[in-house]
Protein backbone atom coordinates (compact mmCIF):
# COMPACT_ATOMS: atom_id res chain seq x y z
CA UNK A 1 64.99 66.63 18.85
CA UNK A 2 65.24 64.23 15.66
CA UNK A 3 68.07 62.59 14.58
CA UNK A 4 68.11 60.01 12.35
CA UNK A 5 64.86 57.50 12.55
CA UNK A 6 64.79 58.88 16.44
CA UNK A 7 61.86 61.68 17.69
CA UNK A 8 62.76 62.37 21.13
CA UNK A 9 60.80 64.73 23.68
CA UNK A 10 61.32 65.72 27.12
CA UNK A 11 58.63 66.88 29.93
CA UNK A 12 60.65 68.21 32.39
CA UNK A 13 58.52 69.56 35.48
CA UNK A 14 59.75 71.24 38.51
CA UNK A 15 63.06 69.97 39.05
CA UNK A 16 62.31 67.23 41.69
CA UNK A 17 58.82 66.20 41.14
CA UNK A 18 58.46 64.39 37.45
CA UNK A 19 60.65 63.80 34.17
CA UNK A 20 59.51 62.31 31.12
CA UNK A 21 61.16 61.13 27.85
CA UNK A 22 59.78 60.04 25.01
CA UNK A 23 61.99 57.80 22.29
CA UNK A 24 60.47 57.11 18.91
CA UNK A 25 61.56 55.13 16.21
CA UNK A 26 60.94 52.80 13.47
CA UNK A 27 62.96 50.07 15.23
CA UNK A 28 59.98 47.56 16.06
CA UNK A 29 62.13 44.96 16.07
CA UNK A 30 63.57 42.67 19.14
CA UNK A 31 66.44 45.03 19.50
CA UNK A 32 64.01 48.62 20.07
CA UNK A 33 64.45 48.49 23.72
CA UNK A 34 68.43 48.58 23.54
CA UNK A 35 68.32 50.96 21.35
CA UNK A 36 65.93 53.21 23.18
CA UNK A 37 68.01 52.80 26.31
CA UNK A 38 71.03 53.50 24.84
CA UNK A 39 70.10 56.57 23.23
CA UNK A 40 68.62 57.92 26.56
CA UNK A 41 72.29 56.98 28.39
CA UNK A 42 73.93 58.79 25.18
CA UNK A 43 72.06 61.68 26.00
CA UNK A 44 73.51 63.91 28.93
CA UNK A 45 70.26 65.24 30.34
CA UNK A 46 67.96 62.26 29.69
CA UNK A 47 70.69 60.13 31.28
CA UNK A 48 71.12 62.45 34.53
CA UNK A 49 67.08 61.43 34.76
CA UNK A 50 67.53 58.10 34.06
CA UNK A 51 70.21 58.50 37.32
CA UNK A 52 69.15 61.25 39.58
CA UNK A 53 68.55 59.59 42.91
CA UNK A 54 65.82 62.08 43.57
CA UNK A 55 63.19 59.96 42.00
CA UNK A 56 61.70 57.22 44.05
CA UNK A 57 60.04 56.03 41.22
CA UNK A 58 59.64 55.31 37.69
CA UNK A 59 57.87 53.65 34.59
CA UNK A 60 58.79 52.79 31.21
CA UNK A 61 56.29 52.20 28.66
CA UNK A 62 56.42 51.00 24.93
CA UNK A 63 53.24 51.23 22.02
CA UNK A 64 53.05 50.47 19.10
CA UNK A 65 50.82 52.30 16.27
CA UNK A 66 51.32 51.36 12.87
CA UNK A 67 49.51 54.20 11.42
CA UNK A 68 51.83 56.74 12.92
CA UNK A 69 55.18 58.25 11.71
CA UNK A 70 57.51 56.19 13.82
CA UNK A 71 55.45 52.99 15.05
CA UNK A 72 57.36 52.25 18.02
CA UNK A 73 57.47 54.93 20.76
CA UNK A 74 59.18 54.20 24.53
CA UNK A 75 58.66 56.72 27.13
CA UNK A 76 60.39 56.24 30.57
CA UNK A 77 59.10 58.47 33.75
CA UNK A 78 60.28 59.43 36.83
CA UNK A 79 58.51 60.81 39.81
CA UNK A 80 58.91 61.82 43.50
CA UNK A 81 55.27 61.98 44.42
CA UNK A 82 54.17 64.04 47.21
């Protein structure tokens, strides 16, 4: 999905096992992690990940690349490991 600065993508494995989602934009700036949180909570699925008590745990990541399209990219995963 791309809206608007934003590339998102979602991994979604079995349905109680791992979720991942990806937020990319060209907001490197001190206000990129709001904004990557709020678009995940504006987001129906990617915010029923963000609060599905299934997952023990979870990881959120930023990187930055300068060479690529967006720069910044956040990803957030969840997980209930075997």
């Amino acid at each position: 999905m791309s809206v608007a600065g934003h590339q998102l993508h979602t991994l979604q494995s079995t349905p109680h096992q791992a979720a991942q989602e990806v937020e990319a934009t060209g907001n490197t700036g001190s206000s990129a992690p709001q904004d990557a949180f709020d678009w995940w909570m504006n987001s129906t699925i990617l915010r029923n990940n963000l609060l599905n008590t299934t997952y023990t745990e979870f990881a959120i990541g930023y990187i930055y690349r300068e060479d690529s399209n967006y720069r910044g990219y956040f990803v957030a995963v969840f997980a209930l490991p075997d």
